[in-house]
Protein backbone atom coordinates (compact mmCIF):
# COMPACT_ATOMS: atom_id res chain seq x y z
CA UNK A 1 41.66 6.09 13.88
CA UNK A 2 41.84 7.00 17.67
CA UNK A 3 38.72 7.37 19.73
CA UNK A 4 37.21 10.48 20.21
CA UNK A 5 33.77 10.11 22.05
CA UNK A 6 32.97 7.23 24.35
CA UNK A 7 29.96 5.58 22.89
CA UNK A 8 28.01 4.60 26.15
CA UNK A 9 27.53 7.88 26.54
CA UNK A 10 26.68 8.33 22.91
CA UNK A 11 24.29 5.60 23.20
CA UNK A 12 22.38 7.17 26.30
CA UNK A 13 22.27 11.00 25.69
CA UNK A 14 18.96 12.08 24.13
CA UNK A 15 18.62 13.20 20.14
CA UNK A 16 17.80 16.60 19.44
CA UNK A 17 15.57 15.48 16.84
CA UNK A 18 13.18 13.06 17.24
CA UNK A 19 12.35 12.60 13.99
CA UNK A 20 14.07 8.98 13.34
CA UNK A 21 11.63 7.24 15.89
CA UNK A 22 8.75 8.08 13.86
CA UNK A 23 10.34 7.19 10.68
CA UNK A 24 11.07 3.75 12.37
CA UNK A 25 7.55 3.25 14.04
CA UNK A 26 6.10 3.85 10.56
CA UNK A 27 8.60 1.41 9.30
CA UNK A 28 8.02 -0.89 11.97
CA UNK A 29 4.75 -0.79 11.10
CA UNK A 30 4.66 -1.15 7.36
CA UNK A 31 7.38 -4.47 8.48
CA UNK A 32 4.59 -5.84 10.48
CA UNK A 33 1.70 -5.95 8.21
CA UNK A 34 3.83 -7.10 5.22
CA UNK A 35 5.39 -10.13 7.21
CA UNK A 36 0.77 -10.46 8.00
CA UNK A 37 0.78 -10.50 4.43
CA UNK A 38 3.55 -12.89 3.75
CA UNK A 39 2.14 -15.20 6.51
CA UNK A 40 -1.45 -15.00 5.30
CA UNK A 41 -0.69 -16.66 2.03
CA UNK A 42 1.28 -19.29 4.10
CA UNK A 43 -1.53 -20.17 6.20
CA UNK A 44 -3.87 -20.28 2.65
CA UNK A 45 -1.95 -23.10 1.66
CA UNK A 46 -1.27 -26.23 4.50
CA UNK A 47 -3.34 -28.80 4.84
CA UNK A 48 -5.90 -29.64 7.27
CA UNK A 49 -3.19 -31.16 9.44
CA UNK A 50 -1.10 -27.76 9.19
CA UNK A 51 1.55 -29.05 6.41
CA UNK A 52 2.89 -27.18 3.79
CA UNK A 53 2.53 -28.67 0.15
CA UNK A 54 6.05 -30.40 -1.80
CA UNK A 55 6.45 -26.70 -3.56
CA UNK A 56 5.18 -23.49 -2.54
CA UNK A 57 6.65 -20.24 -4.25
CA UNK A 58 6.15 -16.92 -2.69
CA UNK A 59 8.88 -14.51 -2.94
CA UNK A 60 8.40 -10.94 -1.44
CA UNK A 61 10.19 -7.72 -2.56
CA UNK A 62 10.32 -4.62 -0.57
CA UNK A 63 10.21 -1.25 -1.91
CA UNK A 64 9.96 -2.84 -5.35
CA UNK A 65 7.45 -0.67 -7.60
CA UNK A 66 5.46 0.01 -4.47
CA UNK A 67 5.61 -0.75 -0.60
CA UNK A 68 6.22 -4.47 -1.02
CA UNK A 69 5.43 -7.08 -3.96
CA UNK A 70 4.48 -10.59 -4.01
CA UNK A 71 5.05 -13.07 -6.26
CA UNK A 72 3.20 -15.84 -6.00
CA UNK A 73 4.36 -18.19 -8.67
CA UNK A 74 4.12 -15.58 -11.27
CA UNK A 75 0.89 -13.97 -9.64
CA UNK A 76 2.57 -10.35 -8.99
CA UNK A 77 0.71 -8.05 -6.18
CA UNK A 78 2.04 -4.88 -5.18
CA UNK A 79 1.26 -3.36 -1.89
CA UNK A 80 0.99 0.48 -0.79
CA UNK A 81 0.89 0.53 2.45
CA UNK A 82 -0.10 4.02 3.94
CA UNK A 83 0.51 5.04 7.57
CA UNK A 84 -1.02 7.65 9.26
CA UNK A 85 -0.75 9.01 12.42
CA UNK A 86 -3.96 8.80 15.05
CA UNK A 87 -4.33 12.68 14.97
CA UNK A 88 -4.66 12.86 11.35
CA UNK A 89 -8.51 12.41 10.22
CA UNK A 90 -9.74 9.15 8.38
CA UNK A 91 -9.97 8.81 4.34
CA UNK A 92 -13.44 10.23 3.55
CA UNK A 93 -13.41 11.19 -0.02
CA UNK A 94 -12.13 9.61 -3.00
CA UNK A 95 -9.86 12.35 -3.78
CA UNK A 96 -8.18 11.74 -0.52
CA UNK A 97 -7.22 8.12 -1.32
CA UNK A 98 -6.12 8.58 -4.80
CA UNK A 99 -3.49 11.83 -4.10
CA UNK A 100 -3.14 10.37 -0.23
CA UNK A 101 -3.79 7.06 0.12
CA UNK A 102 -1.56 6.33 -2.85
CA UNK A 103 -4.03 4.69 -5.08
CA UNK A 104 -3.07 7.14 -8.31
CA UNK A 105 0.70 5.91 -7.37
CA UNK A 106 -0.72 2.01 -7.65
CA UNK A 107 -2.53 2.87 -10.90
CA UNK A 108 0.28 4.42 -12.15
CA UNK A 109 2.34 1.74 -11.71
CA UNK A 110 -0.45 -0.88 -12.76
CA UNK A 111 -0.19 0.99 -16.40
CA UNK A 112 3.78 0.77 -16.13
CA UNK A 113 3.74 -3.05 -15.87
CA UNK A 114 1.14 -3.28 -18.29
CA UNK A 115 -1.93 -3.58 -16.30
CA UNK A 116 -0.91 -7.03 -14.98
CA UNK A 117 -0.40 -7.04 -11.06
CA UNK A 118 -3.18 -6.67 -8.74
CA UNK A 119 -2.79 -3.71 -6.44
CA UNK A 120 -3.80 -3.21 -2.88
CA UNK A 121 -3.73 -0.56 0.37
CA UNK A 122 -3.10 -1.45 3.39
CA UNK A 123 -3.57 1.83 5.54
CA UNK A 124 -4.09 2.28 9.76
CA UNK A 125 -6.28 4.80 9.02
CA UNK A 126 -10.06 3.91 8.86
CA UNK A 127 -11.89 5.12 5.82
CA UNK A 128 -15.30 6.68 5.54
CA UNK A 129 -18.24 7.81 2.93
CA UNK A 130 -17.17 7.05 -0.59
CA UNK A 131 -13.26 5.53 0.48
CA UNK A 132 -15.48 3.89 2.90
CA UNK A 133 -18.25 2.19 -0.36
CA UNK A 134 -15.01 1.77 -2.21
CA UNK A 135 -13.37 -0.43 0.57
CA UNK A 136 -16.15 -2.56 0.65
CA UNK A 137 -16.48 -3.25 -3.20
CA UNK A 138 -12.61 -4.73 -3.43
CA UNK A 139 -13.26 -6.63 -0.64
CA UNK A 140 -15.86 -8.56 -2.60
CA UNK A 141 -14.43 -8.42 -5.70
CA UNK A 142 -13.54 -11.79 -5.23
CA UNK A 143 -16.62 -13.73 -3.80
CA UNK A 144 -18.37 -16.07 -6.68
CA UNK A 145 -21.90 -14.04 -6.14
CA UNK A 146 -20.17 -10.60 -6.45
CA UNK A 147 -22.57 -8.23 -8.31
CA UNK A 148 -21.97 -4.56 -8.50
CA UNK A 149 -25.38 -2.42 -7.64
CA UNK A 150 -25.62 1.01 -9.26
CA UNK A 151 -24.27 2.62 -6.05
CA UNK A 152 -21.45 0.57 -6.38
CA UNK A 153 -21.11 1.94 -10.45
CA UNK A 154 -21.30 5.65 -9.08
CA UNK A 155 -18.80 4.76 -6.99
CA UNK A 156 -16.45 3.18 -9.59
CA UNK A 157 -17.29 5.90 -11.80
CA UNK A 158 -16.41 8.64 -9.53
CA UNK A 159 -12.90 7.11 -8.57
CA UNK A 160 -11.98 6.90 -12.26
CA UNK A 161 -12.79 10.59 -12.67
CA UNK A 162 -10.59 11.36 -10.29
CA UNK A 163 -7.81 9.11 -11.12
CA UNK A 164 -8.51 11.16 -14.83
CA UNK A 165 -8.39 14.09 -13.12
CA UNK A 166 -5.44 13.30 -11.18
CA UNK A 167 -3.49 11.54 -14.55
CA UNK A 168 -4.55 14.85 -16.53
CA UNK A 169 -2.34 17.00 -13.81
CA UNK A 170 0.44 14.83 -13.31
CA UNK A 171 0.82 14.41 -17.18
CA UNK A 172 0.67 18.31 -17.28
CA UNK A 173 3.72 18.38 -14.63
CA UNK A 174 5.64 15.86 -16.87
CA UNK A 175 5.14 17.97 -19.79
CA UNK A 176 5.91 21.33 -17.69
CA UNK A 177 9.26 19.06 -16.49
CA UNK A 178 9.97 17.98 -20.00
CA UNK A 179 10.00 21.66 -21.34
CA UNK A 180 12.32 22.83 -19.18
């Protein structure tokens, strides 16, 4: 094939479109706090002199079910990681973070592998009111002393109405799809 364009110049004349360089900062991004998350469960396992164990298994999939998965020695966790741009107000209500933040797409795909994997968000956007309550229950989820108080039930309660509410529409699109 003979040349037709000289690709310095190619190189330095300016897009049209713009579009690709956000795409790739919100890639970039995403990249950067999986490979957080990857090195995070390195750093949970070395010694106190900084050395790694005889066998440590962590394998991470991308775009795999969700965002990124981890397996960790049969431990699965997949990760939606949501993006959103500085301009664009924080999650406030729990409605927001299940159709937005992606947390209906992580229970949906919790059901799919049969309610097995734990699930997380990652998101640069901050989170306030209920997303903000809701935030602050999974982070304790884990802690030995972890009791929920009936604020934190009301809570709970209201995301699973919505994620209902959310489950009874989709399911209503499938069928609509289906009938076609």
């Amino acid at each position: 094939m003979q040349a037709n364009y000289d690709i310095e110049q190619l190189l330095i004349k300016p897009q049209l479109e713009q579009f690709g360089e956000a795409t790739l900062d919100r890639y970039t991004w995403q990249s950067m706090i999986a490979t957080a998350d990857l090195l995070t469960k390195y750093a949970s396992v070395l010694d106190a002199n900084g050395n790694l164990p005889d066998v440590v298994h962590y394998t991470m999939y991308c775009e795999l079910y969700e965002d990124w998965a981890i397996d960790d020695d049969g431990a699965l966790t997949i990760v939606s990681a949501k993006h959103r741009e500085a301009d664009v107000p924080h999650f406030s209500s729990l409605g927001q973070l299940v159709d937005e933040g992606g947390i209906f797409h992580l229970y949906a795909n919790w059901l799919y592998l049969d309610q097995k994997p734990q699930c997380r968000l990652c998101t640069s956007s901050g989170v306030l009111k209920d997303s903000k309550r809701l935030a602050t229950i999974c982070s304790r989820l884990n802690s030995p002393d972890f009791k929920l108080s009936i604020e934190d039930n009301e809570c709970i309660d209201r995301l699973l109405t919505q994620l209902e509410k959310t489950l009874e529409a989709e399911n209503e699109k499938l069928i609509q799809y289906i009938v076609m």
